[in-house]
PDB file of N, CA and C in Angstrom:
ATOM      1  N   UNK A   1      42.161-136.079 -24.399  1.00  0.00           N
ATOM      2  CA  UNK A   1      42.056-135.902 -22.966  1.00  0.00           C
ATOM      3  C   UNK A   1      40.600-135.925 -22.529  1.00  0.00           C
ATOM      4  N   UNK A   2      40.708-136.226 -21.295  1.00  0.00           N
ATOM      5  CA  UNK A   2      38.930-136.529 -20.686  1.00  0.00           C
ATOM      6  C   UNK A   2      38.088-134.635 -20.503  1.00  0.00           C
ATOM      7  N   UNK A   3      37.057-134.421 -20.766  1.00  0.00           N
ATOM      8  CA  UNK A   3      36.420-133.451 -20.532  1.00  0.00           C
ATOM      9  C   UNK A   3      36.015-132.981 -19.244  1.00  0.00           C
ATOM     10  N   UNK A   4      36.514-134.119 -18.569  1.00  0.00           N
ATOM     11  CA  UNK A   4      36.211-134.217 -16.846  1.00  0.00           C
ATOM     12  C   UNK A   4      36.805-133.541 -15.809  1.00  0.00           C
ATOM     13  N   UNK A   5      38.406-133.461 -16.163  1.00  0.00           N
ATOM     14  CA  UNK A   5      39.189-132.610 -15.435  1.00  0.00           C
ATOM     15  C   UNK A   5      40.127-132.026 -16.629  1.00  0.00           C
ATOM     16  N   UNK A   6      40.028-130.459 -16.663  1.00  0.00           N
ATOM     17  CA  UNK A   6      40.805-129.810 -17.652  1.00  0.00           C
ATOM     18  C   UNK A   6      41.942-129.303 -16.482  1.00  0.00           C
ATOM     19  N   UNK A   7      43.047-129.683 -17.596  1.00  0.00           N
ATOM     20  CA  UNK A   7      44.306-129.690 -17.100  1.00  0.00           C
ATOM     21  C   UNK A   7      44.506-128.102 -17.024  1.00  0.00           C
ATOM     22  N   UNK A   8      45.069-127.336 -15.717  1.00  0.00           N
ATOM     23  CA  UNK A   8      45.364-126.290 -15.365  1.00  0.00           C
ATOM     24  C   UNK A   8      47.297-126.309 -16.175  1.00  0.00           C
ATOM     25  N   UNK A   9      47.690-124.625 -16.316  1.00  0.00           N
ATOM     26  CA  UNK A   9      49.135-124.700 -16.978  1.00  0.00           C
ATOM     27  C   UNK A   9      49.438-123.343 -16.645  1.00  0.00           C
ATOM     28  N   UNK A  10      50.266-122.959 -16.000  1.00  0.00           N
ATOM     29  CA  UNK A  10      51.096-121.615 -15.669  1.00  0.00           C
ATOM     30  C   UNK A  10      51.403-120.672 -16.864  1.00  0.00           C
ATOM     31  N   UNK A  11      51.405-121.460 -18.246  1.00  0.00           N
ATOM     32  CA  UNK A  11      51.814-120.526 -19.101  1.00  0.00           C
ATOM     33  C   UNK A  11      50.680-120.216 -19.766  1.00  0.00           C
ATOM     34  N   UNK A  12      50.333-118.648 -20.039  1.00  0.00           N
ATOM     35  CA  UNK A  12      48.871-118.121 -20.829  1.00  0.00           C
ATOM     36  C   UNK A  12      49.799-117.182 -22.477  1.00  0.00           C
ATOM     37  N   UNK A  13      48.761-116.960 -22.961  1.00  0.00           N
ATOM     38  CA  UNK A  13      49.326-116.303 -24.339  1.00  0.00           C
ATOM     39  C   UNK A  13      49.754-115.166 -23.879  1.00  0.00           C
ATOM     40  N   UNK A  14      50.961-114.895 -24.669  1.00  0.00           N
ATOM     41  CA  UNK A  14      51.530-113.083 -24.289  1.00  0.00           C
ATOM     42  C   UNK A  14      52.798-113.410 -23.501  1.00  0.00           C
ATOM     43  N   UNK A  15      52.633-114.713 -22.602  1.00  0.00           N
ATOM     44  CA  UNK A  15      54.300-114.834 -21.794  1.00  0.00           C
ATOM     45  C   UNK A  15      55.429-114.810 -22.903  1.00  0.00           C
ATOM     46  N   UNK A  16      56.362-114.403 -21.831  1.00  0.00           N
ATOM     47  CA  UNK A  16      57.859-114.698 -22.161  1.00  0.00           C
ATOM     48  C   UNK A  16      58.388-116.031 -22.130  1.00  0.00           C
ATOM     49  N   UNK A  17      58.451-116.843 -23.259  1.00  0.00           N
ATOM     50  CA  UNK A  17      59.147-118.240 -22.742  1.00  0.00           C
ATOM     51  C   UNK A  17      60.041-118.437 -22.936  1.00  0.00           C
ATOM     52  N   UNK A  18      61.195-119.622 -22.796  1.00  0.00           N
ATOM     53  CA  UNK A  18      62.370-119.655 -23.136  1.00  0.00           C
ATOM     54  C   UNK A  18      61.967-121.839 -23.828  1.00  0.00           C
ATOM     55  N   UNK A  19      62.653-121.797 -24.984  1.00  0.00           N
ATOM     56  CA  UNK A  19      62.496-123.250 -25.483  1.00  0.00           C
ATOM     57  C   UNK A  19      63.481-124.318 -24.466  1.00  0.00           C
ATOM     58  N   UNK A  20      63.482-125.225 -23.365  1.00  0.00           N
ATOM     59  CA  UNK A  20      64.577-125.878 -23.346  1.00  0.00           C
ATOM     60  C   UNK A  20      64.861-127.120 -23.328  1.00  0.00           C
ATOM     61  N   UNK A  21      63.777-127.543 -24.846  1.00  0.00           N
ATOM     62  CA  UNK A  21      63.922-129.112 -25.607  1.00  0.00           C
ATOM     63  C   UNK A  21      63.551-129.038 -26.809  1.00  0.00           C
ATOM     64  N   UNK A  22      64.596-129.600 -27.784  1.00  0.00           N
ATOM     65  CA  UNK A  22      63.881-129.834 -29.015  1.00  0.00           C
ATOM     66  C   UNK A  22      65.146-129.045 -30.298  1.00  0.00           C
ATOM     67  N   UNK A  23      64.824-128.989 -31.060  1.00  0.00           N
ATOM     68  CA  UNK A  23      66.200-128.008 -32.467  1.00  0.00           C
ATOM     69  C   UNK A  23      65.863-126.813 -31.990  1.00  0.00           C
ATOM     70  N   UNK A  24      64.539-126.660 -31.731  1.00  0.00           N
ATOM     71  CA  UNK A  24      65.026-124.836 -30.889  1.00  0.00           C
ATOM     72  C   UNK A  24      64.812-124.221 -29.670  1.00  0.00           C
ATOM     73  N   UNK A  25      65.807-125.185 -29.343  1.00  0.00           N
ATOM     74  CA  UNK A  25      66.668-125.187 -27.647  1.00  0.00           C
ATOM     75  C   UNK A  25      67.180-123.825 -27.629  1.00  0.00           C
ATOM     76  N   UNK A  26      67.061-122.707 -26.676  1.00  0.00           N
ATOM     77  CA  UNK A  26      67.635-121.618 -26.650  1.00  0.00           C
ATOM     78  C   UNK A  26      67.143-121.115 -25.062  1.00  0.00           C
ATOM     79  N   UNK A  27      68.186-121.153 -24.283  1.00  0.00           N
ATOM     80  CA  UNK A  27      67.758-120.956 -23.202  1.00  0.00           C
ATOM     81  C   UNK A  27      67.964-119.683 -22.845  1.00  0.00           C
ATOM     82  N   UNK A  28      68.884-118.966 -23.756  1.00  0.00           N
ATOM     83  CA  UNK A  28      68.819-117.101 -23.352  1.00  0.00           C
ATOM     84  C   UNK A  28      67.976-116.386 -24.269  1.00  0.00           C
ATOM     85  N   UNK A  29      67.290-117.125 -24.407  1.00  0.00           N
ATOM     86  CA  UNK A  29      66.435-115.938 -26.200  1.00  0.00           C
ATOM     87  C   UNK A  29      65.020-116.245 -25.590  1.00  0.00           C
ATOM     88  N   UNK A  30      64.209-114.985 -25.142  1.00  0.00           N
ATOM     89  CA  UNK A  30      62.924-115.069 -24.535  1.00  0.00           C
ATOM     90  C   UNK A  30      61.970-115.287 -25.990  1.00  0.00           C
ATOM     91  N   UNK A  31      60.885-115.935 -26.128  1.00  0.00           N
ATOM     92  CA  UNK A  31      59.751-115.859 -27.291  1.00  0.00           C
ATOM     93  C   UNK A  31      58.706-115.664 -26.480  1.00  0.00           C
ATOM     94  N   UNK A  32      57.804-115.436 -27.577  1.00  0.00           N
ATOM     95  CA  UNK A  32      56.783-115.003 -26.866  1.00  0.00           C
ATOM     96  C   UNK A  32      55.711-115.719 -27.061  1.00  0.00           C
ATOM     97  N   UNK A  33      54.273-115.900 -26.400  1.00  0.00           N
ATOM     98  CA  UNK A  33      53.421-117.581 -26.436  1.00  0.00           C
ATOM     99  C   UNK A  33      52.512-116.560 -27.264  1.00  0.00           C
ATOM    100  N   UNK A  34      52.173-117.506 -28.802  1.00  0.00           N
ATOM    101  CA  UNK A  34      50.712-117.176 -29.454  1.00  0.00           C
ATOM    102  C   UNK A  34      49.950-117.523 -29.310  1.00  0.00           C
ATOM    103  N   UNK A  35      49.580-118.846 -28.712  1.00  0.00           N
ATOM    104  CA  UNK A  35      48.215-119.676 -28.196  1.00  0.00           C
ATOM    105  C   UNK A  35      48.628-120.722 -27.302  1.00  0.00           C
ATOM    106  N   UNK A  36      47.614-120.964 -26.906  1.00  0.00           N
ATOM    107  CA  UNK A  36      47.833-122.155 -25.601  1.00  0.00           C
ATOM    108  C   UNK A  36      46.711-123.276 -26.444  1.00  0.00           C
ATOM    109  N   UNK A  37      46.757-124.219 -26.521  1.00  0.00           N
ATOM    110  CA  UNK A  37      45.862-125.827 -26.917  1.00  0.00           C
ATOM    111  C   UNK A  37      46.137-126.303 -25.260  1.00  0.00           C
ATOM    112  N   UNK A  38      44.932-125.969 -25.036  1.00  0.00           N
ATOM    113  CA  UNK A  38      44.861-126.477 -22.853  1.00  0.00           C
ATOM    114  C   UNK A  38      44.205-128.203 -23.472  1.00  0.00           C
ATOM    115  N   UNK A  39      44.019-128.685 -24.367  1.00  0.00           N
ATOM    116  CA  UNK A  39      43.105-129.766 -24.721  1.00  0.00           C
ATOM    117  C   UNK A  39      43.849-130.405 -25.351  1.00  0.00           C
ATOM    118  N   UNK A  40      45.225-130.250 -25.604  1.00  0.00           N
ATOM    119  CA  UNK A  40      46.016-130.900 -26.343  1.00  0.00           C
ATOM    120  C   UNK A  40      47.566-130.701 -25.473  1.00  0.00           C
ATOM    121  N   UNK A  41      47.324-129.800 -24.589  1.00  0.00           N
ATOM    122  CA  UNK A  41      48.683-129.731 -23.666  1.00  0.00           C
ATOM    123  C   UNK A  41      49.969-128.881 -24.478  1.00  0.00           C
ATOM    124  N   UNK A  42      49.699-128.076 -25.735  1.00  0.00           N
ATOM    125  CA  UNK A  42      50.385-127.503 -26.629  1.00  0.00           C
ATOM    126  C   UNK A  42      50.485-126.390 -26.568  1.00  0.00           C
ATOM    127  N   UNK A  43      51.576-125.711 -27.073  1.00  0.00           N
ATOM    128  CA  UNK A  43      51.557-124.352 -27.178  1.00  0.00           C
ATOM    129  C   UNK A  43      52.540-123.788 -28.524  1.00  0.00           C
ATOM    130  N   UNK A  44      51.675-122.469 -29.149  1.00  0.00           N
ATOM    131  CA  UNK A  44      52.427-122.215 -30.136  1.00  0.00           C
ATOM    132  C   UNK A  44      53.197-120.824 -29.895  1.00  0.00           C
ATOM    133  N   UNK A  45      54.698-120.937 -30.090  1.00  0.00           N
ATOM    134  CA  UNK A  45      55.570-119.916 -29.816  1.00  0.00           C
ATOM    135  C   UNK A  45      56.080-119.667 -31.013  1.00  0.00           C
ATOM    136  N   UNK A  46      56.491-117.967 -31.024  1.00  0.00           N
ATOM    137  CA  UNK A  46      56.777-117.122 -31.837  1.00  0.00           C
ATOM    138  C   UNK A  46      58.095-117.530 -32.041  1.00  0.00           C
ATOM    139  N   UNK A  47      58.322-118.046 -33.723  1.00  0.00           N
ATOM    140  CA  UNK A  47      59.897-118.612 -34.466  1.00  0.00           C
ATOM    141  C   UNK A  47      60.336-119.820 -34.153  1.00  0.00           C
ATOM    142  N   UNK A  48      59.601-120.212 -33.317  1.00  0.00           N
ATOM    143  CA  UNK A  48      59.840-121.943 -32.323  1.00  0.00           C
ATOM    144  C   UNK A  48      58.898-123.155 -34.025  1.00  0.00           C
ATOM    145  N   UNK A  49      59.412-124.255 -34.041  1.00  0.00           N
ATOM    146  CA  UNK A  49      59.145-125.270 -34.877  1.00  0.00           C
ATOM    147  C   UNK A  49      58.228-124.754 -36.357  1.00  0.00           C
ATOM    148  N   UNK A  50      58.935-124.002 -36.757  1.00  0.00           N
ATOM    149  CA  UNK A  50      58.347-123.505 -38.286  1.00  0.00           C
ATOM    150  C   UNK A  50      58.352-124.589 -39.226  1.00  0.00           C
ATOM    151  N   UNK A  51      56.904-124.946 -39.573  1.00  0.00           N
ATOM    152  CA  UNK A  51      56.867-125.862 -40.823  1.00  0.00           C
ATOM    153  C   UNK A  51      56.591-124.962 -41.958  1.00  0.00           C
ATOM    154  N   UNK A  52      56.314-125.826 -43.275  1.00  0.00           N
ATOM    155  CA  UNK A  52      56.021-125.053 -44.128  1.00  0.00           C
ATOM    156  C   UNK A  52      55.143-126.012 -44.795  1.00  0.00           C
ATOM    157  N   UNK A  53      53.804-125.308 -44.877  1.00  0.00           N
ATOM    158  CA  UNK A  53      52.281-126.018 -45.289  1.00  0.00           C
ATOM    159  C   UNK A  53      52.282-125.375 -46.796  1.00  0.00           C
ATOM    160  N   UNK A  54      51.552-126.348 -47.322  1.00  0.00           N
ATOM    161  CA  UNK A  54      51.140-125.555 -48.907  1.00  0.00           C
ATOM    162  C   UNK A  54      49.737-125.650 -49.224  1.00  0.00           C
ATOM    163  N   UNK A  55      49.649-124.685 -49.649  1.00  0.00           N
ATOM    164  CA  UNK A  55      48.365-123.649 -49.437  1.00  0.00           C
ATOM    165  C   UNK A  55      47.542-123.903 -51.214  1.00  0.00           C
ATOM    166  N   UNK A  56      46.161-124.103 -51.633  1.00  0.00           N
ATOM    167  CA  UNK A  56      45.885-124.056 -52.191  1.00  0.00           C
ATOM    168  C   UNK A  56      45.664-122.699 -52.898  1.00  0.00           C
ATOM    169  N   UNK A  57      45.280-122.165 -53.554  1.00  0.00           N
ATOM    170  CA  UNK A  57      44.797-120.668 -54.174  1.00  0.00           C
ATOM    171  C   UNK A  57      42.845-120.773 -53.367  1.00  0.00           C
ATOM    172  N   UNK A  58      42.440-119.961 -53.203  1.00  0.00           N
ATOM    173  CA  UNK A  58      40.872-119.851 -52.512  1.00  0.00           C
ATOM    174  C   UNK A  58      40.716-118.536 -52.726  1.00  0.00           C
ATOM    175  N   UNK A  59      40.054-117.898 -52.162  1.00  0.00           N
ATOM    176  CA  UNK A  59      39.192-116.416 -52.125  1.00  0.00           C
ATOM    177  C   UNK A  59      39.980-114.980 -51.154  1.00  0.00           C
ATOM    178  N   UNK A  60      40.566-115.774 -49.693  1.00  0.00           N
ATOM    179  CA  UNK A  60      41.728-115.244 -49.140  1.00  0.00           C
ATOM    180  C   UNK A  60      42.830-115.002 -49.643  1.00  0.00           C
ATOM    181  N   UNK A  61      43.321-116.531 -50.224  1.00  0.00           N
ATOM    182  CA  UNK A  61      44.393-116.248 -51.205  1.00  0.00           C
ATOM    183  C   UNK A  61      44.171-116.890 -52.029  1.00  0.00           C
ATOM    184  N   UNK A  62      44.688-115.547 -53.089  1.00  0.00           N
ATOM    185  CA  UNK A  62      44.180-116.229 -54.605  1.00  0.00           C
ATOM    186  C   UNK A  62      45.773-116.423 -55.495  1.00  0.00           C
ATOM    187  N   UNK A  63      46.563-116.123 -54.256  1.00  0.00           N
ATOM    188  CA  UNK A  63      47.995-117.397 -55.353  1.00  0.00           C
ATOM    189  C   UNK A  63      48.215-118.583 -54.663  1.00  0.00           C
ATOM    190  N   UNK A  64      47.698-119.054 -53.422  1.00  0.00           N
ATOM    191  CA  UNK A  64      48.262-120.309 -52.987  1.00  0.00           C
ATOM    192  C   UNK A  64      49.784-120.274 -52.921  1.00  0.00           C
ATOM    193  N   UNK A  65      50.255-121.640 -52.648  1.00  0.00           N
ATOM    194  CA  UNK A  65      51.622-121.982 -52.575  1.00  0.00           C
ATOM    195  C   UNK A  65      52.564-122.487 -51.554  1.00  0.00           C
ATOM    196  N   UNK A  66      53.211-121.946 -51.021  1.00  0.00           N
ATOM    197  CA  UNK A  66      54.461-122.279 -49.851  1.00  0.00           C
ATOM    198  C   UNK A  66      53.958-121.183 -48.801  1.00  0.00           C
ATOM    199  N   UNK A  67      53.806-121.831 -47.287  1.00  0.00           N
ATOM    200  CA  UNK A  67      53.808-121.071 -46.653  1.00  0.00           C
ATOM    201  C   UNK A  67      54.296-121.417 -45.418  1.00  0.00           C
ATOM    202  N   UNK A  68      55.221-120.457 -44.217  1.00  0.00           N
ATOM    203  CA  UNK A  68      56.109-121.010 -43.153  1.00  0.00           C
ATOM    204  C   UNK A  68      54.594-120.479 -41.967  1.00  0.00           C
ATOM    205  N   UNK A  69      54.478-121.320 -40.908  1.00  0.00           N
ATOM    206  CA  UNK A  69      53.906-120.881 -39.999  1.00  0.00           C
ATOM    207  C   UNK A  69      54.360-122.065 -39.093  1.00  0.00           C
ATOM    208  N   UNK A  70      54.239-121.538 -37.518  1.00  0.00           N
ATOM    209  CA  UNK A  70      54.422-121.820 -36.745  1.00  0.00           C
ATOM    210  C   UNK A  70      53.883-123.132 -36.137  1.00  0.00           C
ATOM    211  N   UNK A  71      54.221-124.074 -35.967  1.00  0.00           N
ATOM    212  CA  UNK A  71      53.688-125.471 -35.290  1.00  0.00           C
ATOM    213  C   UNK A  71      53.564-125.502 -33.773  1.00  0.00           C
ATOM    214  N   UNK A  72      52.370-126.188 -33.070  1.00  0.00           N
ATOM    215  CA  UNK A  72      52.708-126.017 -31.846  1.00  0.00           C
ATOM    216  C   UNK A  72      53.504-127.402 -31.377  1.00  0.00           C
ATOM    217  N   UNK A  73      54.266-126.465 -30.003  1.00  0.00           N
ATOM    218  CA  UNK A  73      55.339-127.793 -29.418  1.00  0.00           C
ATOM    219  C   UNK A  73      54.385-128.258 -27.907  1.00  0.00           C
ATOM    220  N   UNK A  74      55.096-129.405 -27.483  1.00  0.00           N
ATOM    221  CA  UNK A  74      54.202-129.467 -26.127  1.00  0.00           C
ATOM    222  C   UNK A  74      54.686-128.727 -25.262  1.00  0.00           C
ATOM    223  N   UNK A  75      54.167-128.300 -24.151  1.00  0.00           N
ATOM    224  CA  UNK A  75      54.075-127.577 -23.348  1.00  0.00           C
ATOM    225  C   UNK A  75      54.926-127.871 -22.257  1.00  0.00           C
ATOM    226  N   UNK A  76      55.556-129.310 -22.237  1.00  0.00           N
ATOM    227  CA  UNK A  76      56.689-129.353 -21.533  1.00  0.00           C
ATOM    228  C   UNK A  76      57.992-128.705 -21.791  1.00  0.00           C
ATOM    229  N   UNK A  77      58.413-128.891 -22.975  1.00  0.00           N
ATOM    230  CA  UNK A  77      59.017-128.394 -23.695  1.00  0.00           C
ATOM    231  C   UNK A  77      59.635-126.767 -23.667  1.00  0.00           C
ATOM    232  N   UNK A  78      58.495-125.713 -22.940  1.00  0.00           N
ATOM    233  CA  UNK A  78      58.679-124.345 -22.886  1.00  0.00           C
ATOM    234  C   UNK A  78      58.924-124.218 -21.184  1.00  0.00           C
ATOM    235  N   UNK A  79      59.333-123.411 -20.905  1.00  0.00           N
ATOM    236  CA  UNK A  79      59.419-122.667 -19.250  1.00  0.00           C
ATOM    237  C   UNK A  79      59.291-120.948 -19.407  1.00  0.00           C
ATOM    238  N   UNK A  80      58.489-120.192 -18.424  1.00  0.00           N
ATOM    239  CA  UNK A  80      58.661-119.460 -18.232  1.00  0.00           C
ATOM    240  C   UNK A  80      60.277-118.485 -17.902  1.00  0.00           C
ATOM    241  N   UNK A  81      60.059-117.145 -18.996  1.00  0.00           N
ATOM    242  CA  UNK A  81      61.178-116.532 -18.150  1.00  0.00           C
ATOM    243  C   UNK A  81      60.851-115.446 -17.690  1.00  0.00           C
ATOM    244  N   UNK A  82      62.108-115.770 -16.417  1.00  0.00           N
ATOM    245  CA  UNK A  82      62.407-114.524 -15.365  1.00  0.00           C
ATOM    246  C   UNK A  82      63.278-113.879 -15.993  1.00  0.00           C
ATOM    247  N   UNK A  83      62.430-112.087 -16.141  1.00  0.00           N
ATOM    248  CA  UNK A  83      63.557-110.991 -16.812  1.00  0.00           C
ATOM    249  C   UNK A  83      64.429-110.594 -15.621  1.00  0.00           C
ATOM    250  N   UNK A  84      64.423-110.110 -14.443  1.00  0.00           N
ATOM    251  CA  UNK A  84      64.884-109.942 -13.527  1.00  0.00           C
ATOM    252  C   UNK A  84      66.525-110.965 -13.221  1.00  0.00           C
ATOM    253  N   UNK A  85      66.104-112.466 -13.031  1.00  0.00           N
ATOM    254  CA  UNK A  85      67.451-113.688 -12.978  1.00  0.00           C
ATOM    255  C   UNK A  85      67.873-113.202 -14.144  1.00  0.00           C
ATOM    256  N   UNK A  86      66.959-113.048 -15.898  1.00  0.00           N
ATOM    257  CA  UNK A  86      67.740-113.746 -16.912  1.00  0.00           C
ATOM    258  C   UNK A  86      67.608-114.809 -17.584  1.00  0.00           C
ATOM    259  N   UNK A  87      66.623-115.636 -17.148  1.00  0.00           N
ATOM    260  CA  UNK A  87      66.602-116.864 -17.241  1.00  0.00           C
ATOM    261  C   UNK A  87      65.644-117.601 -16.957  1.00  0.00           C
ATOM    262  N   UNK A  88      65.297-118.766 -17.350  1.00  0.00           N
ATOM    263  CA  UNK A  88      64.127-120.191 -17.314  1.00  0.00           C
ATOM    264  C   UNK A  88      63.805-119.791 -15.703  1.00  0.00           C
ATOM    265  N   UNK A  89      62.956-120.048 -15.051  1.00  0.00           N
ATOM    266  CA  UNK A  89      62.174-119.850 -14.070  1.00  0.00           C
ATOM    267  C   UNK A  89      60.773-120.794 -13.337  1.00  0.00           C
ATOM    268  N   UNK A  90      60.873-121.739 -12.458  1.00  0.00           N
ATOM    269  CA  UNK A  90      59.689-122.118 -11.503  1.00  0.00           C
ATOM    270  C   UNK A  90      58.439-121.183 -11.360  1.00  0.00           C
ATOM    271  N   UNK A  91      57.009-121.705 -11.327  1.00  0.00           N
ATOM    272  CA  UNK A  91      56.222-120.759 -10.754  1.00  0.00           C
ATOM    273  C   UNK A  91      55.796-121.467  -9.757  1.00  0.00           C
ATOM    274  N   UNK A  92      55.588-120.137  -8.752  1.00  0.00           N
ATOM    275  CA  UNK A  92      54.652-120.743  -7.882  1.00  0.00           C
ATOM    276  C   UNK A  92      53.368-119.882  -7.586  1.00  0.00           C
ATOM    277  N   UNK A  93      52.632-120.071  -7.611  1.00  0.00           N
ATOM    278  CA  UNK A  93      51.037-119.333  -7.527  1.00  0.00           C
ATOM    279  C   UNK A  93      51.110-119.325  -6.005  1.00  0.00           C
ATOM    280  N   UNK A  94      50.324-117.791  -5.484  1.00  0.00           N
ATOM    281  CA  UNK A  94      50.212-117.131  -4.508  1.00  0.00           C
ATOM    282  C   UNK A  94      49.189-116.257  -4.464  1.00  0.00           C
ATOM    283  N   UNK A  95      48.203-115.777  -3.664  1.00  0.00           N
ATOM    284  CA  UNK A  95      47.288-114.974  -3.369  1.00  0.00           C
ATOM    285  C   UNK A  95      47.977-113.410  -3.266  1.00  0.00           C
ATOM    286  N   UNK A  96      47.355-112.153  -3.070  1.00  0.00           N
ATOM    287  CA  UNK A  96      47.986-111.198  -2.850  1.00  0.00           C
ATOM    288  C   UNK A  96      46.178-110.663  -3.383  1.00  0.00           C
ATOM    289  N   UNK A  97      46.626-109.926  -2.194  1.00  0.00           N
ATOM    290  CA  UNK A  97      45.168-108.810  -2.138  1.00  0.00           C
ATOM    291  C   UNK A  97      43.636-109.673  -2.640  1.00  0.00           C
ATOM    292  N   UNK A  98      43.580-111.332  -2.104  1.00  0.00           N
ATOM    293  CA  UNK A  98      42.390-111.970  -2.911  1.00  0.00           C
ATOM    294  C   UNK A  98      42.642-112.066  -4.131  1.00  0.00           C
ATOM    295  N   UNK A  99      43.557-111.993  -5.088  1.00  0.00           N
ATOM    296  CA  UNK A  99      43.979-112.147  -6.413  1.00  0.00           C
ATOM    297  C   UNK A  99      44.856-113.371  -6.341  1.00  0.00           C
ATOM    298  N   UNK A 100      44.705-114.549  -7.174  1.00  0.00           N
ATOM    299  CA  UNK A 100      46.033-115.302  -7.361  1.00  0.00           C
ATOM    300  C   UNK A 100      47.062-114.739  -8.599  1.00  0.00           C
ATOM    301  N   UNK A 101      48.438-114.702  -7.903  1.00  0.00           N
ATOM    302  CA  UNK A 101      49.530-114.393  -8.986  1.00  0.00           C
ATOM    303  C   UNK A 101      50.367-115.415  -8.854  1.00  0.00           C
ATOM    304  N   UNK A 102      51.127-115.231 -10.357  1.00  0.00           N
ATOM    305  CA  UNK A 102      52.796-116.076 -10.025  1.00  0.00           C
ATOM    306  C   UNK A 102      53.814-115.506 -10.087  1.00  0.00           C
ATOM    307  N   UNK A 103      54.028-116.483  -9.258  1.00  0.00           N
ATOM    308  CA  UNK A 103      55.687-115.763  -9.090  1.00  0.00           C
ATOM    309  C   UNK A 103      56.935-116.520  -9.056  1.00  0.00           C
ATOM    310  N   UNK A 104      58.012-115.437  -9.736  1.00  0.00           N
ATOM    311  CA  UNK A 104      58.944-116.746 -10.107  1.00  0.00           C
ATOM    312  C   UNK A 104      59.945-116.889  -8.723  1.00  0.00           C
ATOM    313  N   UNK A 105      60.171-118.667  -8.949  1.00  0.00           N
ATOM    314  CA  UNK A 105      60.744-118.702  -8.032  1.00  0.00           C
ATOM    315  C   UNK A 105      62.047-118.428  -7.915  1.00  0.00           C
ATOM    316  N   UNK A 106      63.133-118.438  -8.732  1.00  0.00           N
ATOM    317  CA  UNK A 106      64.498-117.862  -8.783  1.00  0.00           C
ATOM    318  C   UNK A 106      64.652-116.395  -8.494  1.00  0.00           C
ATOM    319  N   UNK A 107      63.501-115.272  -8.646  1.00  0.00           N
ATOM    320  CA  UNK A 107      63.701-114.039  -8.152  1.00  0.00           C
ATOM    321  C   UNK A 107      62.817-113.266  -7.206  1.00  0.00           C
ATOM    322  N   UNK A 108      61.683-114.552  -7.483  1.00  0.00           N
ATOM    323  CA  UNK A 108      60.617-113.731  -6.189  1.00  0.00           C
ATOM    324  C   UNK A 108      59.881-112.657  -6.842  1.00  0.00           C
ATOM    325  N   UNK A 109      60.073-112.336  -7.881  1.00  0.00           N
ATOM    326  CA  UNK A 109      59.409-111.078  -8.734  1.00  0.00           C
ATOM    327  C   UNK A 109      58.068-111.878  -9.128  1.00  0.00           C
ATOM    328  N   UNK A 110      56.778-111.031  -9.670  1.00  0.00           N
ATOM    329  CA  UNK A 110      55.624-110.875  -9.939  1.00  0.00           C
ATOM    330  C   UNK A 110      55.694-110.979 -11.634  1.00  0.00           C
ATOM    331  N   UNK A 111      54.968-112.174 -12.400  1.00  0.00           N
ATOM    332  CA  UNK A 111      54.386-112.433 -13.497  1.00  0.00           C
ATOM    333  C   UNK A 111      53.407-111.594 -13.865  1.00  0.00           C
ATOM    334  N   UNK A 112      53.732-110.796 -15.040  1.00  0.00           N
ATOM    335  CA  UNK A 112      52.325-110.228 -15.712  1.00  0.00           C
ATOM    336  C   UNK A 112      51.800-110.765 -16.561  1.00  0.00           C
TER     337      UNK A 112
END
C-alpha cells in the first residue's frame, strides 16, 4: 500500500468481533482482535485461522518443534459486535462531548 494515504478501519485491538467469511464463519461467537496490520489491511483474531509453524530450537526455545498460532485474516472478513442486538453490527462514527465515538448502528449503543 502507498505511504501517502493510510487507510483508516473501525476495528482497533481489544474489540469484540464476530468472523463472517472464511472456515471460521461464526456469526454468534464474539472473538476478540490481537492486532490490527493497518499496512496490510489484516487483522489477527483470537482462535480465528490457526496455522501451525515449526519452530527451530534457539535460546527462547531450546526444544523447537510444532507450534499452533494464530494467522492474520483480512479485515473484511471480521465485523464488529453489538452485545446489546447480539450480533454483527455497522459503525458509524460520531462526535459527543468533542470526542469521536462509534456507534453501532443496529442498537445505537456506544463502542468501547
Amino acid at each position: 500500500m502507498s505511504n501517502r494515504f493510510k487507510p483508516k478501519y473501525n476495528i482497533k485491538k481489544g474489540d469484540s468481533v464476530v468472523v463472517i467469511a472464511g472456515d471460521d464463519k461464526d456469526l454468534k461467537k464474539p472473538r476478540k482482535v490481537l492486532s490490527v496490520i493497518v499496512d496490510k489491511g489484516r487483522v489477527v483474531v483470537e482462535g480465528v485461522n490457526i496455522v501451525t509453524k515449526h519452530t527451530k530450537p534457539s535460546a527462547r526455545n531450546t526444544k523447537g518443534g510444532i507450534v499452533k498460532i494464530e494467522a492474520p485474516v483480512h479485515i473484511s472478513n471480521v465485523m464488529l459486535w453489538d452485545s446489546k442486538s447480539g450480533g454483527p453490527s455497522k459503525i458509524k462514527n460520531t462526535r459527543e462531548d468533542g470526542k469521536l465515538v462509534r456507534i453501532a448502528k443496529k442498537s445505537g449503543e456506544v463502542i468501547k
